[in-house]
C-alpha atoms as a PDB file:
ATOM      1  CA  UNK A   1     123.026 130.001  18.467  1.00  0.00           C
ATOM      2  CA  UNK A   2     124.834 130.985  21.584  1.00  0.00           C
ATOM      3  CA  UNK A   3     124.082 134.803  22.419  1.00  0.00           C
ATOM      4  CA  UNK A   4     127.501 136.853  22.492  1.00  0.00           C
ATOM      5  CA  UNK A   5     126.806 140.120  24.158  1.00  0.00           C
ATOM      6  CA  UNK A   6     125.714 140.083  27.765  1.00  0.00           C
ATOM      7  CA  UNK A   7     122.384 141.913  29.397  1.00  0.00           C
ATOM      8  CA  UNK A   8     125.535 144.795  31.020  1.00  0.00           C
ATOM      9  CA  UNK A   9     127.130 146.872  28.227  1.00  0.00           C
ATOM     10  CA  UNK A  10     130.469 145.845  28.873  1.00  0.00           C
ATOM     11  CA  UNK A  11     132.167 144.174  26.030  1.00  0.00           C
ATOM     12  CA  UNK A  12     132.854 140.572  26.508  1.00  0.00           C
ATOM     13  CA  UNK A  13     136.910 140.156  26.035  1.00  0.00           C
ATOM     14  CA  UNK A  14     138.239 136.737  24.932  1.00  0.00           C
ATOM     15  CA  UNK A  15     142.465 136.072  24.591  1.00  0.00           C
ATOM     16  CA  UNK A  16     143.145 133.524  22.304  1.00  0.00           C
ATOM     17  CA  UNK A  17     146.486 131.802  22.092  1.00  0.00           C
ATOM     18  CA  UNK A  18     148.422 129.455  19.738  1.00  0.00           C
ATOM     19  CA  UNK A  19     151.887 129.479  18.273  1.00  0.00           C
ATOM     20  CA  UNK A  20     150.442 128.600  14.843  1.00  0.00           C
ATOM     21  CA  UNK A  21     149.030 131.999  13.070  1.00  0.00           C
ATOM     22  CA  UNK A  22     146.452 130.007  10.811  1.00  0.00           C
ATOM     23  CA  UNK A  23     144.956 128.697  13.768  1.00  0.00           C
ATOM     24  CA  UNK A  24     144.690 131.767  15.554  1.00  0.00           C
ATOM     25  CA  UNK A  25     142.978 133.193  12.282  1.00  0.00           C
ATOM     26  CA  UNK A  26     140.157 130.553  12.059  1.00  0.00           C
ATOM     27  CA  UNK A  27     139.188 131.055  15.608  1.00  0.00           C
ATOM     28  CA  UNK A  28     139.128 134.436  15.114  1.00  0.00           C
ATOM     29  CA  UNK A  29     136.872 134.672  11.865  1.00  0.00           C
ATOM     30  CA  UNK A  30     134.766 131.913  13.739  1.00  0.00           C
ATOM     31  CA  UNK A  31     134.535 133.999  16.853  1.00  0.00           C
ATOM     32  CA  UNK A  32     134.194 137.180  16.172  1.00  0.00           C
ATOM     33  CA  UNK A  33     130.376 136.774  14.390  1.00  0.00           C
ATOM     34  CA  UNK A  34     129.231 136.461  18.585  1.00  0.00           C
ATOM     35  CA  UNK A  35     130.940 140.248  19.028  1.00  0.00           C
ATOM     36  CA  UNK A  36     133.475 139.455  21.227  1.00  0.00           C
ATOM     37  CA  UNK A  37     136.558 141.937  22.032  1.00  0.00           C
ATOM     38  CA  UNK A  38     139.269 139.187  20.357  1.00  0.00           C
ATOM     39  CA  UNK A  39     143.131 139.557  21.680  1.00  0.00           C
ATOM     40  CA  UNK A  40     145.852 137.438  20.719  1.00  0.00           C
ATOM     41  CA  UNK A  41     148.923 135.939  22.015  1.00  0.00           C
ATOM     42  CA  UNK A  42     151.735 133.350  20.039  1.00  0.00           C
ATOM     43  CA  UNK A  43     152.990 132.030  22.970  1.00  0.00           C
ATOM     44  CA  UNK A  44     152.695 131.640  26.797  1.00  0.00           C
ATOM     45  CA  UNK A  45     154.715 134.288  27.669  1.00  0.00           C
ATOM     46  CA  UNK A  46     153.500 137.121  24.922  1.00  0.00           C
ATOM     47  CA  UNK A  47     149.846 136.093  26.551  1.00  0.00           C
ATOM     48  CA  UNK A  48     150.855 136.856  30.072  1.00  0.00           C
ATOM     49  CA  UNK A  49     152.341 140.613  28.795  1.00  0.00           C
ATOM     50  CA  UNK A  50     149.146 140.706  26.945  1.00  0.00           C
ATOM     51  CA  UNK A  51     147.444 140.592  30.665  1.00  0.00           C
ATOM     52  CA  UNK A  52     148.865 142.901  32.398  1.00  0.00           C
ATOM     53  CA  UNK A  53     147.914 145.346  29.718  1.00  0.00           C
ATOM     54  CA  UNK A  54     144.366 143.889  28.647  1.00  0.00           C
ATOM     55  CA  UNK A  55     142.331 141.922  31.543  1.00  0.00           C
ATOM     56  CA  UNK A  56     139.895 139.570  29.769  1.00  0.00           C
ATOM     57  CA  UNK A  57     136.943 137.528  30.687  1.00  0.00           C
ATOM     58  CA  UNK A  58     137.919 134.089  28.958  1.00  0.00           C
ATOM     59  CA  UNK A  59     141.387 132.316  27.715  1.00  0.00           C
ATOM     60  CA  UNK A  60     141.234 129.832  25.141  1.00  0.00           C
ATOM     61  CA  UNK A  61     145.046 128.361  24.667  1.00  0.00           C
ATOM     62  CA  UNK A  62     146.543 125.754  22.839  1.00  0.00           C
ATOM     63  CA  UNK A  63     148.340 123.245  24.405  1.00  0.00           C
ATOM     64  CA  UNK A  64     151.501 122.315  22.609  1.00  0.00           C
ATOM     65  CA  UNK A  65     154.171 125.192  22.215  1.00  0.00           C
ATOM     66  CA  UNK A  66     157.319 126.207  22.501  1.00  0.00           C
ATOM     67  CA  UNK A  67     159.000 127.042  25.948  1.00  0.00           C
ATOM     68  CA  UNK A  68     155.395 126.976  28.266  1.00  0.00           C
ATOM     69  CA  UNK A  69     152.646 124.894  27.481  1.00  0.00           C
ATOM     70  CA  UNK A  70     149.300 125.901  27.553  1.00  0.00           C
ATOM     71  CA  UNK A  71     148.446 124.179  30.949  1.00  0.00           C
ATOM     72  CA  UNK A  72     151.554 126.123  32.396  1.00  0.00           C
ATOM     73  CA  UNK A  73     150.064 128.950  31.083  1.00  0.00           C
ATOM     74  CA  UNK A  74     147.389 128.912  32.553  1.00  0.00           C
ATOM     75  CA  UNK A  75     148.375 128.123  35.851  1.00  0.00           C
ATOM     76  CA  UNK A  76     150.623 131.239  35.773  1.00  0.00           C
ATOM     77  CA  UNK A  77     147.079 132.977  34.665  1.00  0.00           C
ATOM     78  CA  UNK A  78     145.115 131.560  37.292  1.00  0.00           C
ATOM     79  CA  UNK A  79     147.759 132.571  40.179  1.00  0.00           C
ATOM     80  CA  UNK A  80     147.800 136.623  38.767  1.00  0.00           C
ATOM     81  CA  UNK A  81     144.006 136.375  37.144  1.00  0.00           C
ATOM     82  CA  UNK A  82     141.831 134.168  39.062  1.00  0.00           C
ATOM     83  CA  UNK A  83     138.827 135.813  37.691  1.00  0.00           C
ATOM     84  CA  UNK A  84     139.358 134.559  34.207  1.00  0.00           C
ATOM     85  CA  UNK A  85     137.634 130.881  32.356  1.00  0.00           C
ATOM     86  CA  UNK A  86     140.608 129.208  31.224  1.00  0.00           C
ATOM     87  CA  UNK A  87     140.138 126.446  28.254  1.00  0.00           C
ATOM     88  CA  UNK A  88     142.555 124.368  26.640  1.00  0.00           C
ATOM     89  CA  UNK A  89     142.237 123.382  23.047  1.00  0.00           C
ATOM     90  CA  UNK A  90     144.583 120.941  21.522  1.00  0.00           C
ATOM     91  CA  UNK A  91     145.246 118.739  19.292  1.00  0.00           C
ATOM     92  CA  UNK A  92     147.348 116.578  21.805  1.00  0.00           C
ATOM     93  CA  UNK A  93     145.424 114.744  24.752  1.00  0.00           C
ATOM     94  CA  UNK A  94     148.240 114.454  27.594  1.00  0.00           C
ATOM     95  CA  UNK A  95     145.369 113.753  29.514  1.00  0.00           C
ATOM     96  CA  UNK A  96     147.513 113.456  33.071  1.00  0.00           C
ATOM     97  CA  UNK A  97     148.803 117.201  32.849  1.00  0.00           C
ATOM     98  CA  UNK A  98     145.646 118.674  31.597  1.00  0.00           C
ATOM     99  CA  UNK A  99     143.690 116.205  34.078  1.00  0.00           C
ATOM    100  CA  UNK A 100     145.923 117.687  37.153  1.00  0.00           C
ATOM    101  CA  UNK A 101     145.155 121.350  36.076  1.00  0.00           C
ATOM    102  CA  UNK A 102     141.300 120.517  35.722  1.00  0.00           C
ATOM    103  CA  UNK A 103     141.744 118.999  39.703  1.00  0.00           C
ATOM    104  CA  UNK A 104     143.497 122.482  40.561  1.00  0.00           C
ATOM    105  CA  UNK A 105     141.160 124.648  38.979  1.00  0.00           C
ATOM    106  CA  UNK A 106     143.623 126.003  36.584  1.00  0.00           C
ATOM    107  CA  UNK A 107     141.543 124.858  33.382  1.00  0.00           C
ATOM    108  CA  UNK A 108     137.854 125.244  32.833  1.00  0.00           C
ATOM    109  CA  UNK A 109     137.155 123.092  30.260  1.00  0.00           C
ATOM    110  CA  UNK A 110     139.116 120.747  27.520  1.00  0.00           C
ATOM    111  CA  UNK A 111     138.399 120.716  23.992  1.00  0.00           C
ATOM    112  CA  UNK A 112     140.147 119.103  21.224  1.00  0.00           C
ATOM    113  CA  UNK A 113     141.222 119.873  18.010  1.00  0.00           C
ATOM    114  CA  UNK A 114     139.712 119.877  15.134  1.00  0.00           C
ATOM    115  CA  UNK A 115     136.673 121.307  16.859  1.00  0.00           C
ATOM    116  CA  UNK A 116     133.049 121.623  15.612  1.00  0.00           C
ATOM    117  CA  UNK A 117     132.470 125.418  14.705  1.00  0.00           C
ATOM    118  CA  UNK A 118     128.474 125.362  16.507  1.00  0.00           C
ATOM    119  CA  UNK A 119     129.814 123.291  19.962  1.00  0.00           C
ATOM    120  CA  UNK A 120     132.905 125.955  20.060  1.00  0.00           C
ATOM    121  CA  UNK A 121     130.822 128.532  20.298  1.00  0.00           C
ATOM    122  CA  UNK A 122     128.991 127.269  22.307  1.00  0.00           C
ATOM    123  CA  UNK A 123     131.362 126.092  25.046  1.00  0.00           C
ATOM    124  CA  UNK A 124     132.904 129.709  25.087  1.00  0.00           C
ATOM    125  CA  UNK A 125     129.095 131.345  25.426  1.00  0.00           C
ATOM    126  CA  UNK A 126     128.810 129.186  28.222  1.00  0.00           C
ATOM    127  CA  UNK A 127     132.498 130.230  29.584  1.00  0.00           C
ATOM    128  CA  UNK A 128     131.070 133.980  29.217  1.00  0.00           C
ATOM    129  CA  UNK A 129     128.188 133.336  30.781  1.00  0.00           C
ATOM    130  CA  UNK A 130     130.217 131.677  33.640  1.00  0.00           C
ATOM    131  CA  UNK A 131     132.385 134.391  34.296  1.00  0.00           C
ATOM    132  CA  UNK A 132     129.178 136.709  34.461  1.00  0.00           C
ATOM    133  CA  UNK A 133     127.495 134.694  36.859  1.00  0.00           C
ATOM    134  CA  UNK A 134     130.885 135.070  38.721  1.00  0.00           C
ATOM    135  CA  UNK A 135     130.775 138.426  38.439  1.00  0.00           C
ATOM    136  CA  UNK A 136     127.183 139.054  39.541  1.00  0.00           C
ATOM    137  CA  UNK A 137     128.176 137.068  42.970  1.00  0.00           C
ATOM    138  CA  UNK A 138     131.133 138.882  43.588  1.00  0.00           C
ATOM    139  CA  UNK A 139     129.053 142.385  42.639  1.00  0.00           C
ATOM    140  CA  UNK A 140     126.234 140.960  45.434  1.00  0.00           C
ATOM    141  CA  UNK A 141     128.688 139.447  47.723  1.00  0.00           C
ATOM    142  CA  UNK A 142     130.358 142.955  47.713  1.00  0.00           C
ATOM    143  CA  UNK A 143     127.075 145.114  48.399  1.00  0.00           C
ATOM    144  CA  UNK A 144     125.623 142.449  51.098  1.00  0.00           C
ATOM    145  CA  UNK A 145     129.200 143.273  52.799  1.00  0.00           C
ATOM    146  CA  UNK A 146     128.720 147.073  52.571  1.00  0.00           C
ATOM    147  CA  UNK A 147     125.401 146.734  53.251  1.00  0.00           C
ATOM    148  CA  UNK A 148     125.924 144.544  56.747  1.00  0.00           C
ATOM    149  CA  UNK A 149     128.825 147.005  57.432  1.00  0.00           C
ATOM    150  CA  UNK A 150     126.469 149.974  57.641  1.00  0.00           C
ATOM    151  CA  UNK A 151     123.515 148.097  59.648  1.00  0.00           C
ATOM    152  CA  UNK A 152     126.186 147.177  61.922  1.00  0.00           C
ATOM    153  CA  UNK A 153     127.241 151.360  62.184  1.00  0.00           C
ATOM    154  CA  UNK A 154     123.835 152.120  62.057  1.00  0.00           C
ATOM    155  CA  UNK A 155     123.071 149.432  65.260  1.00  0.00           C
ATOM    156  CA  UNK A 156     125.949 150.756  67.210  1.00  0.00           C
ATOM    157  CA  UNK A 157     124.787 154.313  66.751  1.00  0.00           C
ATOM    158  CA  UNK A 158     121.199 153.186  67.891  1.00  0.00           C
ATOM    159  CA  UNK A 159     123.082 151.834  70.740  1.00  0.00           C
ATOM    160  CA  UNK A 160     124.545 154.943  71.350  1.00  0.00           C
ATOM    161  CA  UNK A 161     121.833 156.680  71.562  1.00  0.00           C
ATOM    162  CA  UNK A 162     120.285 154.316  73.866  1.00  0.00           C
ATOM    163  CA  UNK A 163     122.918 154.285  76.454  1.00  0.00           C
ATOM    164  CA  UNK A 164     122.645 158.690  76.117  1.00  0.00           C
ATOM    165  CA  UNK A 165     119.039 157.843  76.568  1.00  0.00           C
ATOM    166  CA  UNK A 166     119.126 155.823  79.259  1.00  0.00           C
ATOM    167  CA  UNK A 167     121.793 158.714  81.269  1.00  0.00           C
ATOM    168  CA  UNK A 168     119.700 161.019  80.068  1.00  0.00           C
ATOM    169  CA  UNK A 169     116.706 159.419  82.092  1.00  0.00           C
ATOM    170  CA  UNK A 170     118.894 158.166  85.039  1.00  0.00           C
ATOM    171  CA  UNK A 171     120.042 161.566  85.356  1.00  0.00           C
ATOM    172  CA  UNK A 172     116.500 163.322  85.374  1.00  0.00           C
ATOM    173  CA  UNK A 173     115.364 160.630  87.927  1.00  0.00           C
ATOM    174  CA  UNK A 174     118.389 161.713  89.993  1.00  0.00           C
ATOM    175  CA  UNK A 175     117.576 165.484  89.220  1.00  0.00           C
ATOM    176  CA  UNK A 176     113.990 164.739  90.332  1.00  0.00           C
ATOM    177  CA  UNK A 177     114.541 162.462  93.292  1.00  0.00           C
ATOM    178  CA  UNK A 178     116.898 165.671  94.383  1.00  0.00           C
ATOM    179  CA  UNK A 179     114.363 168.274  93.863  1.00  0.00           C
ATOM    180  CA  UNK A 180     111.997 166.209  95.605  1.00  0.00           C
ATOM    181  CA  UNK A 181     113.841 165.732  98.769  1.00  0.00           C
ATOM    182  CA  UNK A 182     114.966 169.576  98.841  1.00  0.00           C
ATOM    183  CA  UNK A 183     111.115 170.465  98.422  1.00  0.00           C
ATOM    184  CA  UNK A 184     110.194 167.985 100.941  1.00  0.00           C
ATOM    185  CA  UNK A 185     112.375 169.869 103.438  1.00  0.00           C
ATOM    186  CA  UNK A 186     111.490 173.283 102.829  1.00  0.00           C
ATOM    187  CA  UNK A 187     110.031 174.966 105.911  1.00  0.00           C
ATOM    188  CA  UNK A 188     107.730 176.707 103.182  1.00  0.00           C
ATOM    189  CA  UNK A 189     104.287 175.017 102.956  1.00  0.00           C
ATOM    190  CA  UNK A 190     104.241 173.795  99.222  1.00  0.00           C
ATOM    191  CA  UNK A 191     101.837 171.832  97.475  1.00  0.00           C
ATOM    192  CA  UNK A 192     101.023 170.781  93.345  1.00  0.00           C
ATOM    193  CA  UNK A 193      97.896 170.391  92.088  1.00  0.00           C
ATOM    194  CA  UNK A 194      97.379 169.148  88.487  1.00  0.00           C
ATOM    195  CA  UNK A 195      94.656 170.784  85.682  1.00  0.00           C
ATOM    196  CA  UNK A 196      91.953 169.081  87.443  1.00  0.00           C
ATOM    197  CA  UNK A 197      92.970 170.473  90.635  1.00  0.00           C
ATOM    198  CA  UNK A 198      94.075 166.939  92.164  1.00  0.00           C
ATOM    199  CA  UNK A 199      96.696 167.579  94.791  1.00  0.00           C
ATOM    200  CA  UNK A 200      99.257 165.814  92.693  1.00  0.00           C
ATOM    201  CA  UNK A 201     102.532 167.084  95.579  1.00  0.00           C
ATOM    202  CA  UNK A 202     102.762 168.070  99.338  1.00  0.00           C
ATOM    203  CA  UNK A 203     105.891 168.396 101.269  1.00  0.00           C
ATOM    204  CA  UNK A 204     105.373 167.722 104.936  1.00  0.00           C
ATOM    205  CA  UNK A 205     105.151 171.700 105.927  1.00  0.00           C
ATOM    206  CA  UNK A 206     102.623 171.715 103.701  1.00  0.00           C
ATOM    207  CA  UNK A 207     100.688 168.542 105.452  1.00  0.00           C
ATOM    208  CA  UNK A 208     101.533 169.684 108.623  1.00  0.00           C
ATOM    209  CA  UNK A 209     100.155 173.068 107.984  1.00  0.00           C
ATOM    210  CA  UNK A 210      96.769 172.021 106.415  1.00  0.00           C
ATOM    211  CA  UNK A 211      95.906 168.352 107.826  1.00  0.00           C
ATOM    212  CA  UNK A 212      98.456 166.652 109.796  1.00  0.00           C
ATOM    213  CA  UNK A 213      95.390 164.306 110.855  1.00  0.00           C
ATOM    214  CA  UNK A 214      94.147 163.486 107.065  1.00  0.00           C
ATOM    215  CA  UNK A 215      95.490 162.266 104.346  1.00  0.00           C
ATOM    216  CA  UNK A 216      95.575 164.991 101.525  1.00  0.00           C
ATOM    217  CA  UNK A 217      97.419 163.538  98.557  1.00  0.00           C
ATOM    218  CA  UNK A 218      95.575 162.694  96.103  1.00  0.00           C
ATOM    219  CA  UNK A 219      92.572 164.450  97.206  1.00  0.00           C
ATOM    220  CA  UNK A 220      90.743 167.463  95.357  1.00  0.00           C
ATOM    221  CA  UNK A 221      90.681 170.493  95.884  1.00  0.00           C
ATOM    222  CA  UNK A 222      87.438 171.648  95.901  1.00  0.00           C
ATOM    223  CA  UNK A 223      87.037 168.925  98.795  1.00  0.00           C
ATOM    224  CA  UNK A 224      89.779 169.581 100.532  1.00  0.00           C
ATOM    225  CA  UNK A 225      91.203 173.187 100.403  1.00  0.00           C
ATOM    226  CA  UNK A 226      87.726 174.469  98.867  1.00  0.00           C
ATOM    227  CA  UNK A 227      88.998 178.373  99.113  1.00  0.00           C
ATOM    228  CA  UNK A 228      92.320 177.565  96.794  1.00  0.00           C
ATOM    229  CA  UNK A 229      90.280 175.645  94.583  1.00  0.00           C
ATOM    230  CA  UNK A 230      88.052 178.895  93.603  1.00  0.00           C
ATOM    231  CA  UNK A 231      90.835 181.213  93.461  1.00  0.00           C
ATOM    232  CA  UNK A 232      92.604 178.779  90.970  1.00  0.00           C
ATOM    233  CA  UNK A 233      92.444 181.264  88.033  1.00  0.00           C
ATOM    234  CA  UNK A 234      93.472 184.462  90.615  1.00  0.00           C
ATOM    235  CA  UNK A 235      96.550 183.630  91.068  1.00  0.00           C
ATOM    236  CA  UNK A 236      96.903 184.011  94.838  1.00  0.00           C
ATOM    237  CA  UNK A 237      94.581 184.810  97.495  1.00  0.00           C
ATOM    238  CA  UNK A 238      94.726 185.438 101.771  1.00  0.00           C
ATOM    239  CA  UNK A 239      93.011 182.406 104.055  1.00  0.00           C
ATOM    240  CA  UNK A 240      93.289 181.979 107.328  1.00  0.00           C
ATOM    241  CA  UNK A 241      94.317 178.892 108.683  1.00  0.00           C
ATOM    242  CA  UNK A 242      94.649 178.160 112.147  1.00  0.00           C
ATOM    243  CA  UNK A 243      93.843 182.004 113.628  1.00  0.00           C
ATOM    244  CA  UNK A 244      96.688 182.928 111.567  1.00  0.00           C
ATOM    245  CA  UNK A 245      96.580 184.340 107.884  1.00  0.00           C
ATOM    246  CA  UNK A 246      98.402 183.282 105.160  1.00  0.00           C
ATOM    247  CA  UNK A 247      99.252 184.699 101.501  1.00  0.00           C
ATOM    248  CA  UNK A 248      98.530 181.764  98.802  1.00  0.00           C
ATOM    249  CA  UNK A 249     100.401 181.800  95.515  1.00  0.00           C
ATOM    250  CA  UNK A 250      99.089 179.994  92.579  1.00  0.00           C
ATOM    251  CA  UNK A 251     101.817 179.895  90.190  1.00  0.00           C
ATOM    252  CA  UNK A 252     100.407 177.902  86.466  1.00  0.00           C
ATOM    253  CA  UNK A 253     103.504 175.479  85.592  1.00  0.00           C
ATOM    254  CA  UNK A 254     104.748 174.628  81.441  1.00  0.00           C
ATOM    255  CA  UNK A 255     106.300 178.069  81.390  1.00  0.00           C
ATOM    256  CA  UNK A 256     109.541 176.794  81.052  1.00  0.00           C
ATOM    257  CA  UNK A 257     108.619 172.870  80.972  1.00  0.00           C
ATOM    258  CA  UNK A 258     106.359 170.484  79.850  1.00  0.00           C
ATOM    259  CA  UNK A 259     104.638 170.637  83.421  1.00  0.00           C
ATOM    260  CA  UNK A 260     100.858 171.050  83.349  1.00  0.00           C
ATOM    261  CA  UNK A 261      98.789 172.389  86.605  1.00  0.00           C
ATOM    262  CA  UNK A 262      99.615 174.729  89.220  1.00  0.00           C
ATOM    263  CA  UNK A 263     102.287 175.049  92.099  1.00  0.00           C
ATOM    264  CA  UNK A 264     101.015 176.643  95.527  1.00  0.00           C
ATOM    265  CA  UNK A 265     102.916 177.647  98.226  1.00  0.00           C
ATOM    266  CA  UNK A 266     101.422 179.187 101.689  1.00  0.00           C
ATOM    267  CA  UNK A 267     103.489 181.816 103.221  1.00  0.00           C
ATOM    268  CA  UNK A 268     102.217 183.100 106.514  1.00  0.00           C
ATOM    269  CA  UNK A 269     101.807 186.955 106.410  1.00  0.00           C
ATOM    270  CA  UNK A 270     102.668 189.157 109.632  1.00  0.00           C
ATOM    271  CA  UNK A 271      99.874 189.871 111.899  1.00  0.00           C
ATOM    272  CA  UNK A 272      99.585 193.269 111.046  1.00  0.00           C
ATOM    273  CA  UNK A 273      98.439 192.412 107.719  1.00  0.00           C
ATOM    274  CA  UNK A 274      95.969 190.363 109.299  1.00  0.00           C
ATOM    275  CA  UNK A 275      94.490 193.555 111.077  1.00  0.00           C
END
């Protein structure tokens, strides 16, 4: 027994035409026990008025009738509604005409006249379930298209960002080659030491000032400049260095960055403070 309402809620709507009213009756008692939405046309032309008012899912026309055929018909339907089944039934086998519109897609199926009731029903289940199939494409076609359209937003925003990124980062390395090159001609001695008191920075007043004969980069603290390394936590401290005296800052870095350890800068102090 073919199965006349579909899984969606949406009424399954079927246009039936034929110029002869008994005919149109019997497929209509036959029909409607599989709870399809029936409409009706007498001719060709009251079908395709009957279209532009009331889409439907399946046509079943005759063929024979007066002023359009059914095949004419239906290619007129197939041009405005290409959505719709389309199946002849007739009496009449002009099998070159209705063979044409099979080749042009125009007709779905042929059936003859008389029919049998259980392989009618049948045929138009199958034209339903057709046109749902149809449907469920288009409906996936449709969201696979919406769906690449937003990966492809959603990569060219990710690109975006990237190239931002990437400026971002080319510009800090630009900010920071800058700095470095300022700091490396300061006449201030100026050194950075990280949390474990590595000596992590030294512009060259700073290596001139404290070991232009050794190699101090890299080197700790408590080896190198012992008397900085125990006044770490003081913040700043006096040390002679070569018979002159010099103020030492320790200034902690992250204040305003994500900098960790501690910039020290040696400022030498006017002999008088010395005395």
């Amino acid at each position: 027994m073919p199965d006349g309402l579909s899984a969606s809620t949406a009424p399954r709507r079927l246009l039936l035409v034929d110029d002869e009213a008994n005919i149109l009756s019997a497929l209509r008692r036959l029909l409607r026990q599989d709870r399809y939405e029936i409409v009706t046309a007498n001719s060709g032309d009251e079908a395709l008025e009957v279209l532009k008012s009331s889409p439907v899912d399946v046509i079943i026309t005759d063929q024979r009738m007066p002023g359009m055929t059914g095949v004419e018909f239906l290619r007129l339907a197939k041009d405005t509604y290409p959505d719709t089944v389309r199946i002849v039934l007739s009496g009449y086998t002009e099998l070159q005409s209705v063979t044409d519109a099979v080749n042009e897609g125009a007709v779905y199926k042929f059936l003859t006249k008389p029919w049998d009731d259980e392989q009618l029903r049948e045929h138009v289940a199958e034209a339903f379930r057709r046109k749902e199939m149809e449907d469920e494409n288009n409906r996936l076609q449709h969201e696979l298209k919406l769906a690449n359209s937003a990966l492809a937003a959603t990569n060219q925003e990710l690109d975006r960002l990237l190239k931002e990124q990437e400026q971002r980062i080319e510009n800090d390395e630009v900010s920071l080659q800058i700095t470095h090159e300022i700091l490396e001609h300061l006449n201030i001695p100026l050194m950075g030491a990280d949390e474990e008191r590595n000596i992590v920075f030294l512009n060259s007043a700073a290596q001139q000032l404290l070991g232009s004969d050794k190699a101090l980069l890299g080197t700790n603290l408590m080896r190198s400049i012992p008397l900085v390394a125990q006044a770490w936590g003081q913040g700043n401290l006096h040390m002679e260095i070569r018979d002159d005296l010099y103020g030492v800052n320790i200034y902690p870095m992250g204040k305003t960055s994500r900098s960790r350890g501690k910039l020290i800068t040696f400022v030498r102090l006017p002999e008088e403070q010395g005395q």
